[in-house]
C-alpha atoms as a PDB file:
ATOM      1  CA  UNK A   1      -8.480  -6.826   6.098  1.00  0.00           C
ATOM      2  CA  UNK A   2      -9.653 -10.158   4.709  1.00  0.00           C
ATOM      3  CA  UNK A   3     -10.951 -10.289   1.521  1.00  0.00           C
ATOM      4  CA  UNK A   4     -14.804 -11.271   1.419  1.00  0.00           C
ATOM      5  CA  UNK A   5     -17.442 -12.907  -1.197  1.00  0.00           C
ATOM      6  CA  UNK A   6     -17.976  -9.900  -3.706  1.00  0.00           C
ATOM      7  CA  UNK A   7     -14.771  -8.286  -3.120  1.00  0.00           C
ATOM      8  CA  UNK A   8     -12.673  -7.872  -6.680  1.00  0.00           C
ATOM      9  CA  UNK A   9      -9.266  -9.407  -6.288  1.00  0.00           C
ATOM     10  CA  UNK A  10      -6.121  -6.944  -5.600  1.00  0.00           C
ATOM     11  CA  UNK A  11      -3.493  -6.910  -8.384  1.00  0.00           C
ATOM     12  CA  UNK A  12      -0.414  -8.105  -7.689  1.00  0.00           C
ATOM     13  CA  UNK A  13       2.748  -9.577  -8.856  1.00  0.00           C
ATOM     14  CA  UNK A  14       5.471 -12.489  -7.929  1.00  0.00           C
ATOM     15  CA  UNK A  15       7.187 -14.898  -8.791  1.00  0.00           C
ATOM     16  CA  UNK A  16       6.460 -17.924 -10.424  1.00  0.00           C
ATOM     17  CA  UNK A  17       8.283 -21.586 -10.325  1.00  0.00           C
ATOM     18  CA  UNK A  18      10.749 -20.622 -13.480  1.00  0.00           C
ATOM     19  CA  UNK A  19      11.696 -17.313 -12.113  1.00  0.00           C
ATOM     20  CA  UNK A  20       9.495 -14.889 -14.621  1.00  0.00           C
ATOM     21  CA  UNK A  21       7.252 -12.394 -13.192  1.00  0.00           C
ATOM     22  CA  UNK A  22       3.845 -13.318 -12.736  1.00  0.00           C
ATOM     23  CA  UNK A  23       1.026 -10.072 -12.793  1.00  0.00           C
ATOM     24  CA  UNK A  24      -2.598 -11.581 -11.538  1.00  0.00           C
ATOM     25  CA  UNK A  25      -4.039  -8.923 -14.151  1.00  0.00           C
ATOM     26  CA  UNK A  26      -2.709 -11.338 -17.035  1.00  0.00           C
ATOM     27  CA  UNK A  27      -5.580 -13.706 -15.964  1.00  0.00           C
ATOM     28  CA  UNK A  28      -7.244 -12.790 -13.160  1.00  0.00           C
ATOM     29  CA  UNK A  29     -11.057 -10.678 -14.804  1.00  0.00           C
ATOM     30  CA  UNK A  30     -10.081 -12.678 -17.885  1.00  0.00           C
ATOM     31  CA  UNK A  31     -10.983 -16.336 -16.932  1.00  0.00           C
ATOM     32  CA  UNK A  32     -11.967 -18.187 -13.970  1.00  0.00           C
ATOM     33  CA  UNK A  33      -9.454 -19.239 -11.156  1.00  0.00           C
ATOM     34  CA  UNK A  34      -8.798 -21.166  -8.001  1.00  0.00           C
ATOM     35  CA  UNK A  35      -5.979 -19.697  -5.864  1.00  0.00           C
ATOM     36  CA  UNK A  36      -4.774 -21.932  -3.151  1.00  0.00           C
ATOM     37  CA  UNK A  37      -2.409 -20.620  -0.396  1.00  0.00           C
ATOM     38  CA  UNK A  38      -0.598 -23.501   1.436  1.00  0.00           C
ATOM     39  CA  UNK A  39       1.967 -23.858   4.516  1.00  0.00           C
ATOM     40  CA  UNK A  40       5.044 -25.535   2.843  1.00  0.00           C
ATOM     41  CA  UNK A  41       6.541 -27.802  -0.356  1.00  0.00           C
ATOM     42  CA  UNK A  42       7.340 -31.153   0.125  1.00  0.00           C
ATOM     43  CA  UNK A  43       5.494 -31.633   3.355  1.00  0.00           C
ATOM     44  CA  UNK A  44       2.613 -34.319   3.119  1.00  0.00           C
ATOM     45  CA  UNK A  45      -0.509 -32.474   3.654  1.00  0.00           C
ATOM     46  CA  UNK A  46       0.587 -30.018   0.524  1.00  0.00           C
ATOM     47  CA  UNK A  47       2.176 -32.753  -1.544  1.00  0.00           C
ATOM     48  CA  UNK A  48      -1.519 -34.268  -1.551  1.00  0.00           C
ATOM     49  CA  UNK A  49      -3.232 -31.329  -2.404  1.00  0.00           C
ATOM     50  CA  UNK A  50      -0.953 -30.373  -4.579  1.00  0.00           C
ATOM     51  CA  UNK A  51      -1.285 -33.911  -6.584  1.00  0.00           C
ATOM     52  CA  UNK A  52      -4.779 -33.673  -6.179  1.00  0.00           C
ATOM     53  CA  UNK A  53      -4.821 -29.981  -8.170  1.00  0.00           C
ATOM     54  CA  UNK A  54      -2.701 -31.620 -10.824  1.00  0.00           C
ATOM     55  CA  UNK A  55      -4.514 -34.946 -11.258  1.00  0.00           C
ATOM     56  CA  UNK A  56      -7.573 -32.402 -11.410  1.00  0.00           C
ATOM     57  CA  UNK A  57      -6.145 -29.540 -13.346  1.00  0.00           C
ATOM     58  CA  UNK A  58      -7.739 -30.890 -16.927  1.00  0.00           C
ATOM     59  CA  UNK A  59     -10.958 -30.536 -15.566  1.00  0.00           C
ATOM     60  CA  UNK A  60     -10.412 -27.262 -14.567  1.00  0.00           C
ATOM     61  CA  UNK A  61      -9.368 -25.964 -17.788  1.00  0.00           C
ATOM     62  CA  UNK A  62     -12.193 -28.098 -19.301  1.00  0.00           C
ATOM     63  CA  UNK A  63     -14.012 -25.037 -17.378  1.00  0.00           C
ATOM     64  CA  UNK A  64     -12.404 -22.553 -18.500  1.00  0.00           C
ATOM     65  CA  UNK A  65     -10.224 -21.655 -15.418  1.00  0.00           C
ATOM     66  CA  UNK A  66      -6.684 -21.481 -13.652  1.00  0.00           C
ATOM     67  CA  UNK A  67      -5.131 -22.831 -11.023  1.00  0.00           C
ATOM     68  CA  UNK A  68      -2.360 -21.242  -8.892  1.00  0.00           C
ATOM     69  CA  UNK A  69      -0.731 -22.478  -5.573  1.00  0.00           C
ATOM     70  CA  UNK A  70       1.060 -19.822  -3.551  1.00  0.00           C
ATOM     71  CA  UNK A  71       3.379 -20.461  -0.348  1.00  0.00           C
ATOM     72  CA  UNK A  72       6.181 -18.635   0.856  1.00  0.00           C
ATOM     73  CA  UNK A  73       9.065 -20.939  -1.126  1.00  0.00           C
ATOM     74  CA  UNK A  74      11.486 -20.009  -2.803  1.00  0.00           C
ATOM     75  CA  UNK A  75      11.113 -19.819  -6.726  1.00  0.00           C
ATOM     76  CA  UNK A  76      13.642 -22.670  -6.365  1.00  0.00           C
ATOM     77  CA  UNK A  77      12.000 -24.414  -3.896  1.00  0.00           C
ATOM     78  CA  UNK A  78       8.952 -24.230  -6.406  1.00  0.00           C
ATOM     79  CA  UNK A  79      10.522 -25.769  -9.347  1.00  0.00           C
ATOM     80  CA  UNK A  80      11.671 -28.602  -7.792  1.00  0.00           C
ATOM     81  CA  UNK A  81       8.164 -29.591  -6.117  1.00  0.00           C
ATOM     82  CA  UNK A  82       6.625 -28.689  -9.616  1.00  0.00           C
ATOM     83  CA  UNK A  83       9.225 -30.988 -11.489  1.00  0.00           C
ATOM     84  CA  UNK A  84       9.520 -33.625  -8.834  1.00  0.00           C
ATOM     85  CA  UNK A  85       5.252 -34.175  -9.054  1.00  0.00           C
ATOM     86  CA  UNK A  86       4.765 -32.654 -12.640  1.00  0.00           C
ATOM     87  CA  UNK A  87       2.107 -29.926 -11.712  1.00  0.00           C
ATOM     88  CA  UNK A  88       1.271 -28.379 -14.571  1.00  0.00           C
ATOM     89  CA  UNK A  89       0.431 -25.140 -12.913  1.00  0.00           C
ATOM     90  CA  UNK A  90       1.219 -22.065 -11.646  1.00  0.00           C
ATOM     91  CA  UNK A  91       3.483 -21.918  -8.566  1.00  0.00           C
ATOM     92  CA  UNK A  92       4.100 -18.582  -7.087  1.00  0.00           C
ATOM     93  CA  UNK A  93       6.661 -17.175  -3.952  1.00  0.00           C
ATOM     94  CA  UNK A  94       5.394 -15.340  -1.873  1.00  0.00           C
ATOM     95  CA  UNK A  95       8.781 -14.844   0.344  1.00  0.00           C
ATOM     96  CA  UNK A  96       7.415 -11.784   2.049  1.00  0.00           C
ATOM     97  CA  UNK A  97       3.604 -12.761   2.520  1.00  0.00           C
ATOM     98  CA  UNK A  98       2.402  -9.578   0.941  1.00  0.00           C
ATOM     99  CA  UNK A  99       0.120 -11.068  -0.944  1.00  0.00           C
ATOM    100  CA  UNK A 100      -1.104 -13.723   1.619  1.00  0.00           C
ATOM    101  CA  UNK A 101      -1.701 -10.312   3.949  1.00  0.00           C
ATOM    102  CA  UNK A 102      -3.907  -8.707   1.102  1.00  0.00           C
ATOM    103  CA  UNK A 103      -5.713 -11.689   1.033  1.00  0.00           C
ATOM    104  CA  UNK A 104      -6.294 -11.946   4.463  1.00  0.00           C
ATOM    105  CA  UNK A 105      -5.406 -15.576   4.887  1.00  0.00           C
ATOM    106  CA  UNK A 106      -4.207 -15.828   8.801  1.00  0.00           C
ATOM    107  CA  UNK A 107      -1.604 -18.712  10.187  1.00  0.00           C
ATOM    108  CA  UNK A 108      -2.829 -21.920  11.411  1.00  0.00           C
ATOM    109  CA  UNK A 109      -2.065 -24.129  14.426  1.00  0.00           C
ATOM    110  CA  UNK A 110      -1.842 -21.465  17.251  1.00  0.00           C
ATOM    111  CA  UNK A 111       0.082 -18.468  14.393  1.00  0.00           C
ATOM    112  CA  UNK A 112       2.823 -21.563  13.450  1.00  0.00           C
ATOM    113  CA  UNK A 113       2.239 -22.271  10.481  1.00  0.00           C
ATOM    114  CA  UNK A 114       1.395 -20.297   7.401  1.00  0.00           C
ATOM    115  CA  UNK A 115      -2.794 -20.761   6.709  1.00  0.00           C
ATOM    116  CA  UNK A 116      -4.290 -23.382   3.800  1.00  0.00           C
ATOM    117  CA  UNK A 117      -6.918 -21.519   1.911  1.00  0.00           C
ATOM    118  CA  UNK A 118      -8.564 -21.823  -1.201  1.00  0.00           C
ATOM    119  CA  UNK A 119     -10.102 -18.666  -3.327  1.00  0.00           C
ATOM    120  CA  UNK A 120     -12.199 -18.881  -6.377  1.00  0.00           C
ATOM    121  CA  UNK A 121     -12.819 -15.658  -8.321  1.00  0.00           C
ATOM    122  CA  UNK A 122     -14.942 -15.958 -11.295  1.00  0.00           C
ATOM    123  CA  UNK A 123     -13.878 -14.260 -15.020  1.00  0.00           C
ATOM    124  CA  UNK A 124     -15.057 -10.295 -14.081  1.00  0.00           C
ATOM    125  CA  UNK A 125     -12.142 -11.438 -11.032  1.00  0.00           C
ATOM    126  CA  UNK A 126     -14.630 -11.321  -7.950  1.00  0.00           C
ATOM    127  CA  UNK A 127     -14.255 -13.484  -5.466  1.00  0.00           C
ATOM    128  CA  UNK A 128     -17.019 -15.739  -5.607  1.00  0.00           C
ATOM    129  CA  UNK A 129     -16.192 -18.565  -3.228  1.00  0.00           C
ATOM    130  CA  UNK A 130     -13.414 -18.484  -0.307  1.00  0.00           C
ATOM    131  CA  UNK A 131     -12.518 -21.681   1.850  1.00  0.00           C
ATOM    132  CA  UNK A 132     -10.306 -22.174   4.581  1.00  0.00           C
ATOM    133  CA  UNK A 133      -9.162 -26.033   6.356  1.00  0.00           C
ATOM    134  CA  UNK A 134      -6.381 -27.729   7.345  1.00  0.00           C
ATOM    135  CA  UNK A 135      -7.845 -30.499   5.719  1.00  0.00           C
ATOM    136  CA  UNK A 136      -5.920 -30.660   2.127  1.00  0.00           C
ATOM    137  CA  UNK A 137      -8.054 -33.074   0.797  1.00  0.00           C
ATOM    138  CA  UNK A 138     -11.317 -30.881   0.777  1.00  0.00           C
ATOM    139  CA  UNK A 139      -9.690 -27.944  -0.818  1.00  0.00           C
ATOM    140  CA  UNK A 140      -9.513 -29.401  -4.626  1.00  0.00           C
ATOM    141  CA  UNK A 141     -13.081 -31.064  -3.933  1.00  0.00           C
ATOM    142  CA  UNK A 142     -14.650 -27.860  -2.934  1.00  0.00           C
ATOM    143  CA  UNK A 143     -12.989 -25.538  -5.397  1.00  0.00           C
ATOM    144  CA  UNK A 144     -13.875 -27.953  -8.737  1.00  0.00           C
ATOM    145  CA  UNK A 145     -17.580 -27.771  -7.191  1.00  0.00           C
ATOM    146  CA  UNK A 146     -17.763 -23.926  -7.458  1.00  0.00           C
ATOM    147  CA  UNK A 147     -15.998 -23.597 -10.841  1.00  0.00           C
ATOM    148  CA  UNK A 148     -18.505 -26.117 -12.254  1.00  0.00           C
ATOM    149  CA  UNK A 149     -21.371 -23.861 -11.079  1.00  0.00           C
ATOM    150  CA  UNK A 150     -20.377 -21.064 -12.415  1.00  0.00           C
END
């Protein structure tokens, strides 16, 4: 079941980029933040929103929030895409898609690729905002828009 505007955001734990356990309690209904699921490292569409998160990310935490990108990638996978473009946030694995199924984010491009979706949850860890395009460019964009409203 997708998650919907209102909902509070499931706990859960992964990965991150240096191998440490991440648990979405440790910030999530403590601060703002934008999680974005994406298809793949490395691959052009995610490369630009990824740069576009990190050329970004400043003004984020000038609002008080967090960003985290989540794919299915390995934790290895992960640090080199975070090292190769210096992102200066969060990268999680989500090898099984557990957390992508609680979220309700479905594939894209006739159930080939993995979905590109953007959540923001405020600081009680509601969701407050949820988009969803192929388009990688919009995703950043949209997300800053929200977290400046809040």
């Amino acid at each position: 079941m997708a998650l919907k505007r209102g909902d509070i955001i499931p706990n859960f734990s992964l990965k991150d980029q240096n191998n440490e356990e991440f648990d979405s309690s440790s910030i999530i209904g403590q601060k703002p933040v934008v999680i974005y699921f994406y298809p793949k490292n490395f691959t052009p569409g995610c490369t630009k929103e990824a740069c576009q998160f990190r050329d970004t990310y400043q003004d984020f935490q000038d609002y008080g929030a967090e960003v985290i990108g989540i794919s299915n990638d390995s934790q290895k996978s992960h640090q080199k895409f975070a090292q190769k473009h210096e992102l200066p946030f969060i990268l999680l694995s989500d090898s099984n898609n557990k957390v992508r199924k609680k979220f309700g984010v479905k594939k894209s491009l006739l159930g080939m690729v993995p979905g590109r979706e953007t959540f923001v949850i405020d600081q009680n860890g509601q969701l407050i905002y949820r988009f969803n395009s192929l388009d990688a460019s919009k995703h950043m964009k949209k997300a800053l828009k929200v977290i400046k409203d809040l």
